[in-house]
Every structure is written in structure tokens, then in C-alpha cells.
PDB file of N, CA and C in Angstrom:
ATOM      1  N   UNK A   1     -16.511   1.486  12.324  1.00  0.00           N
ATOM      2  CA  UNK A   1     -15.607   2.614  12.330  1.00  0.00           C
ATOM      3  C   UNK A   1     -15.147   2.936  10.891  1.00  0.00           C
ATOM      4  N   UNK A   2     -14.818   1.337  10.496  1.00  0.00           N
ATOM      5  CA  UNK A   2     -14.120   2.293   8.958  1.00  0.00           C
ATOM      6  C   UNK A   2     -15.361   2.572   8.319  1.00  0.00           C
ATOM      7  N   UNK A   3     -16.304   2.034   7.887  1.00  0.00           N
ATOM      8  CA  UNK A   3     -17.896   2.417   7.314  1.00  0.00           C
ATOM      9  C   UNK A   3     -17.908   3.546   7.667  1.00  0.00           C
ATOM     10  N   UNK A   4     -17.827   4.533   8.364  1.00  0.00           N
ATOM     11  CA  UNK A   4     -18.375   5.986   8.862  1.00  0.00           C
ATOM     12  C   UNK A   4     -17.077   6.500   8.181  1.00  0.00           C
ATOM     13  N   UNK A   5     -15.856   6.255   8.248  1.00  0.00           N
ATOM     14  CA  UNK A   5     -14.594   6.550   7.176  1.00  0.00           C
ATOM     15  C   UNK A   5     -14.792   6.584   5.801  1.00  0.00           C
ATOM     16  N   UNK A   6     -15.416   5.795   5.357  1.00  0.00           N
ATOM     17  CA  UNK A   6     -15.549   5.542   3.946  1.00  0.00           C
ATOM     18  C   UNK A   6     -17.301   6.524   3.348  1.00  0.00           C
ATOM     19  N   UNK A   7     -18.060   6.770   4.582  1.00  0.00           N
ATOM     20  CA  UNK A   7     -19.051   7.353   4.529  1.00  0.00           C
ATOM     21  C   UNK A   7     -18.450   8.494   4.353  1.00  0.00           C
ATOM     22  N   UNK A   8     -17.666   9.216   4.961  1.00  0.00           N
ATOM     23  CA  UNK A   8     -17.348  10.513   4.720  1.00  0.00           C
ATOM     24  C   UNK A   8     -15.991  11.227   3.599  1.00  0.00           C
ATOM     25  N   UNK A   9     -15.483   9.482   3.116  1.00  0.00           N
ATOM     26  CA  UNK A   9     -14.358   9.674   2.072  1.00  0.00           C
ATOM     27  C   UNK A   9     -14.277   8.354   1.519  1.00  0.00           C
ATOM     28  N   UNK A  10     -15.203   8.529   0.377  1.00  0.00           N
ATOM     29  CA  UNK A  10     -15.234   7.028   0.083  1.00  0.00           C
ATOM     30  C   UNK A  10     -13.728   6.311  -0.683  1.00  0.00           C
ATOM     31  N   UNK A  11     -13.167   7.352  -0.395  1.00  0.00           N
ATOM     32  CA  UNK A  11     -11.468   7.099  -1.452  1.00  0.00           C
ATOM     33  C   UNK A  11     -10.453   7.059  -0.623  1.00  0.00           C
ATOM     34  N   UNK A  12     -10.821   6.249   0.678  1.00  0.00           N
ATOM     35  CA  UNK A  12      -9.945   6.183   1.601  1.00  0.00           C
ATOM     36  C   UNK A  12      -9.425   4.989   1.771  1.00  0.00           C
ATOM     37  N   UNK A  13      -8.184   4.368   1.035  1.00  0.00           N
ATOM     38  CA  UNK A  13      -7.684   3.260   0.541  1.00  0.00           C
ATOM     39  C   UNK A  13      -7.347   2.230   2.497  1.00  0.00           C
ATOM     40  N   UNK A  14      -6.914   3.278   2.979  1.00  0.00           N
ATOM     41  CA  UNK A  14      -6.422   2.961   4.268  1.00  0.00           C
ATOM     42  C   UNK A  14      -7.890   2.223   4.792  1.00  0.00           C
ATOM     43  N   UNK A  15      -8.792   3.003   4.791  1.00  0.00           N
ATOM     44  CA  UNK A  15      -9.893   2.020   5.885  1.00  0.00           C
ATOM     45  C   UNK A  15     -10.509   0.756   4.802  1.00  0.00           C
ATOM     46  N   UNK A  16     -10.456   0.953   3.111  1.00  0.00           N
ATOM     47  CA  UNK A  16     -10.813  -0.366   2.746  1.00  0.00           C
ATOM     48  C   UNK A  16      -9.707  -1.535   3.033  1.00  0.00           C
ATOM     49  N   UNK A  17      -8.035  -0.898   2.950  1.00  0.00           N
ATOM     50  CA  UNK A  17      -7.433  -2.042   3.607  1.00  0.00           C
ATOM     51  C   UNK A  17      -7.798  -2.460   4.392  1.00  0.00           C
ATOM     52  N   UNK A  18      -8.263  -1.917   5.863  1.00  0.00           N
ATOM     53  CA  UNK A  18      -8.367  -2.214   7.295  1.00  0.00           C
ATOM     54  C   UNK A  18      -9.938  -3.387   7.556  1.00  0.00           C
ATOM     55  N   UNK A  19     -10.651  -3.285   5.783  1.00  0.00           N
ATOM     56  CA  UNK A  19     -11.975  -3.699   5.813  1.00  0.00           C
ATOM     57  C   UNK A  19     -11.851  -4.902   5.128  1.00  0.00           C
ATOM     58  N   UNK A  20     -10.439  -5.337   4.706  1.00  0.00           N
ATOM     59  CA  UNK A  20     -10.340  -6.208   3.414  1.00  0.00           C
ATOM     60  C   UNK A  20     -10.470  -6.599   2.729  1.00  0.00           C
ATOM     61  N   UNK A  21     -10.903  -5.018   2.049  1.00  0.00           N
ATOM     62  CA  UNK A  21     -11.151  -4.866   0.422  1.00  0.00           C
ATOM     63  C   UNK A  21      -9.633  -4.094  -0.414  1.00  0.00           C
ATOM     64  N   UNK A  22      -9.042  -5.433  -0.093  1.00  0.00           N
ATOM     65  CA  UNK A  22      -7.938  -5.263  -0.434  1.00  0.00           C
ATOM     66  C   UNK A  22      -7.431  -5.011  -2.348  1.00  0.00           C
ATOM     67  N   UNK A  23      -8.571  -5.073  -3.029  1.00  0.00           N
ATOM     68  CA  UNK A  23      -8.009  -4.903  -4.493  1.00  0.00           C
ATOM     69  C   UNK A  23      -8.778  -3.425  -4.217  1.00  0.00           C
ATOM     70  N   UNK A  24      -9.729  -3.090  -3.823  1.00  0.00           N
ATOM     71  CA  UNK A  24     -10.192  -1.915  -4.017  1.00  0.00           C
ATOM     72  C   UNK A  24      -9.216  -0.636  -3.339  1.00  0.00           C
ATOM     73  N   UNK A  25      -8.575  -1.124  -2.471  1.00  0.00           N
ATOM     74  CA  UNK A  25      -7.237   0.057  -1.402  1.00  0.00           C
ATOM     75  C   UNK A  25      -6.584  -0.100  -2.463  1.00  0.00           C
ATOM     76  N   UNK A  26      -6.134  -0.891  -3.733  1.00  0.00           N
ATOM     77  CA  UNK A  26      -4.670  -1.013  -4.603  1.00  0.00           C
ATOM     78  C   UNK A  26      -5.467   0.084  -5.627  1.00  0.00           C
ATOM     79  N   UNK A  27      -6.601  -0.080  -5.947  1.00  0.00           N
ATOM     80  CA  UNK A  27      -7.090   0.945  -7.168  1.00  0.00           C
ATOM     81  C   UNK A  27      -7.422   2.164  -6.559  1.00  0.00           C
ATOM     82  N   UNK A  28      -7.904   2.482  -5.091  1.00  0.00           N
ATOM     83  CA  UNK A  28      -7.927   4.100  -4.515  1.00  0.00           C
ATOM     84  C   UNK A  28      -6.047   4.571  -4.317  1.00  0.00           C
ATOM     85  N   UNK A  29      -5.236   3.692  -3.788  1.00  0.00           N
ATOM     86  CA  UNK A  29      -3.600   3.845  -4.032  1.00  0.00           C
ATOM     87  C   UNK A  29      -3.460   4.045  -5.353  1.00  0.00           C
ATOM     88  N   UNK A  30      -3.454   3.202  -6.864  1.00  0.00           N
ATOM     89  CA  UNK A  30      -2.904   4.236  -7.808  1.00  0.00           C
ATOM     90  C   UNK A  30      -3.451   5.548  -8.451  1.00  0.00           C
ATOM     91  N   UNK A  31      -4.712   5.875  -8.031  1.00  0.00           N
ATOM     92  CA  UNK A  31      -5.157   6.875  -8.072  1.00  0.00           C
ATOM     93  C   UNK A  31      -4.807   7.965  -7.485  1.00  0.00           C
ATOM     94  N   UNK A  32      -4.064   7.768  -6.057  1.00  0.00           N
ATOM     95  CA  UNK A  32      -3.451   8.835  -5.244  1.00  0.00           C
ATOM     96  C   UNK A  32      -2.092   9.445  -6.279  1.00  0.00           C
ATOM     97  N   UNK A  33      -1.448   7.772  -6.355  1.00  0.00           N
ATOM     98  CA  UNK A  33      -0.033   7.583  -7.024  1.00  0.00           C
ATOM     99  C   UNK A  33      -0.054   8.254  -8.027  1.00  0.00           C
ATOM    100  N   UNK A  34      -1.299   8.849  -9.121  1.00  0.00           N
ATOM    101  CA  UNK A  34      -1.089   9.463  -9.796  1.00  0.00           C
ATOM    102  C   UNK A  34      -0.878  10.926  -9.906  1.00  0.00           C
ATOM    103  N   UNK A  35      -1.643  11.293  -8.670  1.00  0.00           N
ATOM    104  CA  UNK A  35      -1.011  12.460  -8.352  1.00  0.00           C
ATOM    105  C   UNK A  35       0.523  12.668  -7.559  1.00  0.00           C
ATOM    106  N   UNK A  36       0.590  12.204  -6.919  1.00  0.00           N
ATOM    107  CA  UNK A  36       1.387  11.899  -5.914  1.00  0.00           C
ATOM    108  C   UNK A  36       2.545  11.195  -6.132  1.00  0.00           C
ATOM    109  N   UNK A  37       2.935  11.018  -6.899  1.00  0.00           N
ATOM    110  CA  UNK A  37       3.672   9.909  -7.711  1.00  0.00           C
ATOM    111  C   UNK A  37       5.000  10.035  -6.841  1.00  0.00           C
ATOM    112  N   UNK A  38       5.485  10.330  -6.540  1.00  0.00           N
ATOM    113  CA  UNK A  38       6.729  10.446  -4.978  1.00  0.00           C
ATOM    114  C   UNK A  38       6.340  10.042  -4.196  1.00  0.00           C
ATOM    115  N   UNK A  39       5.316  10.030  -3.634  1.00  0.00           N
ATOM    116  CA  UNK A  39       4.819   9.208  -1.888  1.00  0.00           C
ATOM    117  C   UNK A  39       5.426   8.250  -1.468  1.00  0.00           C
ATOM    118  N   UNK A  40       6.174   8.195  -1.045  1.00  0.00           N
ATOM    119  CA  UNK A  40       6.753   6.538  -0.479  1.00  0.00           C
ATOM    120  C   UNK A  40       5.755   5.984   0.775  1.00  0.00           C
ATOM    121  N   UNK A  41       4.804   6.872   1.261  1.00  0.00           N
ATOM    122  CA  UNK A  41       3.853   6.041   1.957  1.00  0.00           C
ATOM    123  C   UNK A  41       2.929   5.424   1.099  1.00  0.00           C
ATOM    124  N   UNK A  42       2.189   5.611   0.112  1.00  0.00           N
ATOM    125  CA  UNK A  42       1.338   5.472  -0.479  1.00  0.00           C
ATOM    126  C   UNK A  42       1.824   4.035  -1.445  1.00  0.00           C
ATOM    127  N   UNK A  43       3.446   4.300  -1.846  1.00  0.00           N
ATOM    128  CA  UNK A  43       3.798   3.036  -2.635  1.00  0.00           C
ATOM    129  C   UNK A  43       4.020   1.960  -1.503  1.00  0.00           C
ATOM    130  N   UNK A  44       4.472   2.382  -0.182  1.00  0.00           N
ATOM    131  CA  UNK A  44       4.431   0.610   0.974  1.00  0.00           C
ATOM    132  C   UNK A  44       3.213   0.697   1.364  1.00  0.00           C
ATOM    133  N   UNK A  45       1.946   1.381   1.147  1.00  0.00           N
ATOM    134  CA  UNK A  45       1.032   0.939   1.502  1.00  0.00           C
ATOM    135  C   UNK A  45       0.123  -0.064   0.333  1.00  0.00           C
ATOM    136  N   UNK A  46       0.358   0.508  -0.792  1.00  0.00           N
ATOM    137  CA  UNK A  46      -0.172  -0.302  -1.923  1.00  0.00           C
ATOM    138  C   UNK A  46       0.682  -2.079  -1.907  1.00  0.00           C
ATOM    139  N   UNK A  47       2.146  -1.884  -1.955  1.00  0.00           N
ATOM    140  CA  UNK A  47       2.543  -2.650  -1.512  1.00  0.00           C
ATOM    141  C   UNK A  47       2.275  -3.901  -0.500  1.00  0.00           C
ATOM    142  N   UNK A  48       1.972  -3.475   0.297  1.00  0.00           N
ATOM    143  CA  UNK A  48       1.049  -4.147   1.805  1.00  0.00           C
ATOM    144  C   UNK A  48      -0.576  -4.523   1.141  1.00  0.00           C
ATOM    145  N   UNK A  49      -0.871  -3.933   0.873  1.00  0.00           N
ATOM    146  CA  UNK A  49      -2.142  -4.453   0.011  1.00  0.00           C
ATOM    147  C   UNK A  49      -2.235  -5.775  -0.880  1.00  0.00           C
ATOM    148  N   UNK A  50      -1.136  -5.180  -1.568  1.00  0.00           N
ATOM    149  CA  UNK A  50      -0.833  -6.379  -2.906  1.00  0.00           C
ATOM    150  C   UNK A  50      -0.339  -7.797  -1.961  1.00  0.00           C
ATOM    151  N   UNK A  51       0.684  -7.411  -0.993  1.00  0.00           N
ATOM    152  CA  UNK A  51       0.752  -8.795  -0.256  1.00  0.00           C
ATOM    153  C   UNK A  51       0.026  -9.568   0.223  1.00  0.00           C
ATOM    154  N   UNK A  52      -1.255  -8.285   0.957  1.00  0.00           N
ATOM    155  CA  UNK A  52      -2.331  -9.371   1.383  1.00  0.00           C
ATOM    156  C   UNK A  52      -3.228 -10.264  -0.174  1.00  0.00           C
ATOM    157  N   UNK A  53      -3.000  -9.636  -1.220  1.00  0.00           N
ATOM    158  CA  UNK A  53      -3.948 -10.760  -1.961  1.00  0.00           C
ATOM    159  C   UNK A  53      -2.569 -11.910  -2.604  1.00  0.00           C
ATOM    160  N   UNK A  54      -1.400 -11.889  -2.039  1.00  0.00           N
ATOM    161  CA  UNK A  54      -0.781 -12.860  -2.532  1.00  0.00           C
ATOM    162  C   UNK A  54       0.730 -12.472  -4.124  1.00  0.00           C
ATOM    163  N   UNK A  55      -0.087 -10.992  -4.222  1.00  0.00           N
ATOM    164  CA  UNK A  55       1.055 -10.431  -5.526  1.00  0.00           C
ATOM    165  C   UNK A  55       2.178 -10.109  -4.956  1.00  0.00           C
ATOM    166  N   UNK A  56       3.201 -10.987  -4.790  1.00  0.00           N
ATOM    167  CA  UNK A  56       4.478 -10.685  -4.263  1.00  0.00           C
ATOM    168  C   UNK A  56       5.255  -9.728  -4.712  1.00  0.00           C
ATOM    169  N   UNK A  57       5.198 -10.314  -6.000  1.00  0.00           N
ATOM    170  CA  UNK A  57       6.437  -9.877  -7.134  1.00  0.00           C
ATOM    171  C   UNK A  57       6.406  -8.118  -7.566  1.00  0.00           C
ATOM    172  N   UNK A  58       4.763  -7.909  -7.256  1.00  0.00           N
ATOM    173  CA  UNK A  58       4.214  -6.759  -7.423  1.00  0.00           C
ATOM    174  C   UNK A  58       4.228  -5.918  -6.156  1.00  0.00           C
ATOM    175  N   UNK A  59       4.226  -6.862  -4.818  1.00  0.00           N
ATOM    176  CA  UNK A  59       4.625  -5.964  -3.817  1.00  0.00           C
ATOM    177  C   UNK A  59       5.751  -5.254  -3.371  1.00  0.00           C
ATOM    178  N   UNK A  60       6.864  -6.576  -4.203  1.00  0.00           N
ATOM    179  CA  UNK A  60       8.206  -6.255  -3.617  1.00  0.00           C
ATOM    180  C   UNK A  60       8.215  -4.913  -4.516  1.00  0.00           C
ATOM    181  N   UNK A  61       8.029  -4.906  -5.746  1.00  0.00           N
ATOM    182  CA  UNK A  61       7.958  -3.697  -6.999  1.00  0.00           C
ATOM    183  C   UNK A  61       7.404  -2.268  -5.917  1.00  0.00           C
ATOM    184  N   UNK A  62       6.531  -2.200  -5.371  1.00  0.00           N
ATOM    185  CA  UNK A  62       5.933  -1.083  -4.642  1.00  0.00           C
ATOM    186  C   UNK A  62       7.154  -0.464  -3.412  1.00  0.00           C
ATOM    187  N   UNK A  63       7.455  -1.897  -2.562  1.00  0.00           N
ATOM    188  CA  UNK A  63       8.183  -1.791  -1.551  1.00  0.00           C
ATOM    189  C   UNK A  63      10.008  -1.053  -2.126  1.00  0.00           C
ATOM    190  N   UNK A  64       9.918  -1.497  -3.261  1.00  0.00           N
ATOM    191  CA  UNK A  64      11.414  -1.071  -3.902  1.00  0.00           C
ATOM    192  C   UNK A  64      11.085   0.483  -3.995  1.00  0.00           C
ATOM    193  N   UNK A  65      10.049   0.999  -4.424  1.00  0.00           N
ATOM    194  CA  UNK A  65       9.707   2.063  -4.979  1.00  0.00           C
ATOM    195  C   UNK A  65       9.416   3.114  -3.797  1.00  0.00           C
ATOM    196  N   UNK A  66       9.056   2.767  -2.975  1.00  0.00           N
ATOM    197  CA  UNK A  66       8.872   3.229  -1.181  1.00  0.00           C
ATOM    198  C   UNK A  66      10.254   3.605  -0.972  1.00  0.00           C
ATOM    199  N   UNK A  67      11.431   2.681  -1.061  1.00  0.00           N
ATOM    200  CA  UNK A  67      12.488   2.436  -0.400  1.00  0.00           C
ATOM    201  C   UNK A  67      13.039   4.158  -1.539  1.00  0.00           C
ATOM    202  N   UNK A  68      13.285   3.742  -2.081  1.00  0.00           N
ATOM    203  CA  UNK A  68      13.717   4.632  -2.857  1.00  0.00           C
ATOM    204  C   UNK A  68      13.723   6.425  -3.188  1.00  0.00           C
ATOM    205  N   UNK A  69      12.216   6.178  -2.222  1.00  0.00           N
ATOM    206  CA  UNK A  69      11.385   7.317  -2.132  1.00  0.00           C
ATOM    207  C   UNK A  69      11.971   8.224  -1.037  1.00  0.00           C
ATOM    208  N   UNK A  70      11.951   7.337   0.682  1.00  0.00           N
ATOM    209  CA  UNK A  70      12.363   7.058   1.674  1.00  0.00           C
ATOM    210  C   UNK A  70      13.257   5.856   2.364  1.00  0.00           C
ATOM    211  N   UNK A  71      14.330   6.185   2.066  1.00  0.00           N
ATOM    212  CA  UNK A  71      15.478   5.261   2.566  1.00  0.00           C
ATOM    213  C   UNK A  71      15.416   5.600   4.017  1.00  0.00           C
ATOM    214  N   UNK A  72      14.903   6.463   4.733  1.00  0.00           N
ATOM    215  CA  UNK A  72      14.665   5.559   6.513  1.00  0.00           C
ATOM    216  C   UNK A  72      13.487   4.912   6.897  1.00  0.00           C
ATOM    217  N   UNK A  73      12.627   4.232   6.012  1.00  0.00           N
ATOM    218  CA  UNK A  73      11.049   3.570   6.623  1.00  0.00           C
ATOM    219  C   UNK A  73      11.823   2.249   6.434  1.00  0.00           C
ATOM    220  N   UNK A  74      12.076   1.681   7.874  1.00  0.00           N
ATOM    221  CA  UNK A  74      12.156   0.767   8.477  1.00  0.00           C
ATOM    222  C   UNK A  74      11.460  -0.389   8.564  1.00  0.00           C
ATOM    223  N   UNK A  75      10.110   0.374   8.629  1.00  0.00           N
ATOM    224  CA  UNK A  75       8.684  -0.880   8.089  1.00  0.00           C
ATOM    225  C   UNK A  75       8.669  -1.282   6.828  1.00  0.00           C
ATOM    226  N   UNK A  76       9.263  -0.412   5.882  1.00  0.00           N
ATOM    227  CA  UNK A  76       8.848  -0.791   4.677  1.00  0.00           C
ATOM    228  C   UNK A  76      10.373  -2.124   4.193  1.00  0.00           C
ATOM    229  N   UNK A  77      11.185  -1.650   4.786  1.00  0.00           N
ATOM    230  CA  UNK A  77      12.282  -2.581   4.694  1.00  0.00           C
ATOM    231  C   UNK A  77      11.700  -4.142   5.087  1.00  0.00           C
ATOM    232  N   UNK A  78      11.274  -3.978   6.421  1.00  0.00           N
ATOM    233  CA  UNK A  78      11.120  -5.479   7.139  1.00  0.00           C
ATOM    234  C   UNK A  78       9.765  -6.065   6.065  1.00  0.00           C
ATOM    235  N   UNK A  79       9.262  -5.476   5.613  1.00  0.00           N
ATOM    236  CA  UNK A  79       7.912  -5.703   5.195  1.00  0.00           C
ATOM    237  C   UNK A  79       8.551  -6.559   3.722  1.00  0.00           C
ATOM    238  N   UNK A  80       9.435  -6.089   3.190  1.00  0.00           N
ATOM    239  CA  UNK A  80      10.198  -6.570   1.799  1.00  0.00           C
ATOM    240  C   UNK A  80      10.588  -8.035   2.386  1.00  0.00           C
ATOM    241  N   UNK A  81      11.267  -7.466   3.547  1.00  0.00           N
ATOM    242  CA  UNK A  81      12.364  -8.783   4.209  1.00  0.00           C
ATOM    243  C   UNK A  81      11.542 -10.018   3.759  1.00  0.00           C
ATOM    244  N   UNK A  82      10.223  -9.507   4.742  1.00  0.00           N
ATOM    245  CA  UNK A  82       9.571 -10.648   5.171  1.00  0.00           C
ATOM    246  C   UNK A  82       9.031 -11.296   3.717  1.00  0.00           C
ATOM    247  N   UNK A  83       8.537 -10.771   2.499  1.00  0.00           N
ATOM    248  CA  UNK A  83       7.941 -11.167   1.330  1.00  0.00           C
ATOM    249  C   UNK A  83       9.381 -11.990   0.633  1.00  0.00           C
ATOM    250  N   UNK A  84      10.552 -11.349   0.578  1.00  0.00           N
ATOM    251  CA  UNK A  84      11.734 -12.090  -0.039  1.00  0.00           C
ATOM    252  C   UNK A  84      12.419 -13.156   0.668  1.00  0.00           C
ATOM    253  N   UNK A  85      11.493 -13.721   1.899  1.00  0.00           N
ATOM    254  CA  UNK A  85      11.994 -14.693   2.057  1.00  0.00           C
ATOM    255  C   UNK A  85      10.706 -16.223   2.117  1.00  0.00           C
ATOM    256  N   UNK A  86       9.552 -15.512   1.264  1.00  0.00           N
ATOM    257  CA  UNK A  86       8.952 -16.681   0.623  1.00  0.00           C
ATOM    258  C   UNK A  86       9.469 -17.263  -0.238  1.00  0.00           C
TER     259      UNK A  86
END
């Protein structure tokens, strides 16, 4: 499924997350981010990325930046929770 996703948009950070090519979703995310540079989806999703390879410090950085963006994403809150209490 995501292969036929990425066949038809190979800059689709969402289905390489879902494929766990998780450094490659963080480099199609700041590429969005550069246009986009307000997205608060795009910064808890990079965020969520960075957690799965273990960059905390760099996720919580994304997740702050989400929050900030959008102070009602709820996911992106619990998602911090859960990293600040490693």
C-alpha cells in the first residue's frame, strides 16, 4: 500500500514513516517545513519520527514547536508526555 503511495509521490514523508524509513520521513518533513514553516502537523509528525530513531531531545524540540503552532493537538501533548518521562 504505501509502495503504490510513494509510487505516485515519492515525497510522502507519512507513508515512509508508516514503512520505517524513518530518517528519510525527517528529511521529506524539513523539506515541507521549509515551505510550510507554521504547520504544527508537519512539526509532531517529524517529531514522531525523530522518536522512533531514539532523538528525544530533538523530538521534544519538534513537539514544542507543534504545541506552539496548535495549542489544542492533544496527541501532540501526550506524545511529549510520553518522551519527558524517559
Amino acid at each position: 500500500c504505501y509502495d503504490r503511495v510513494l509510487q505516485i509521490d515519492p515525497t510522502d514523508a507519512s507513508a515512509y514513516f508508516h514503512k520505517g524509513r524513518h530518517a528519510h520521513a525527517i528529511e521529506c518533513y524539513d523539506e515541507v517545513l521549509k515551505i510550510s514553516a507554521s504547520n504544527a502537523l508537519f512539526s509532531a509528525q517529524k517529531g514522531n519520527a525523530l522518536a522512533e530513531l531514539q532523538l528525544y531531545t530533538q523530538a521534544i524540540d519538534c513537539f514544542d514547536k507543534a504545541i506552539k503552532r496548535d495549542k489544542e493537538d492533544r496527541f501532540t501533548y501526550a506524545n511529549k508526555g510520553k518522551l519527558s518521562s524517559l
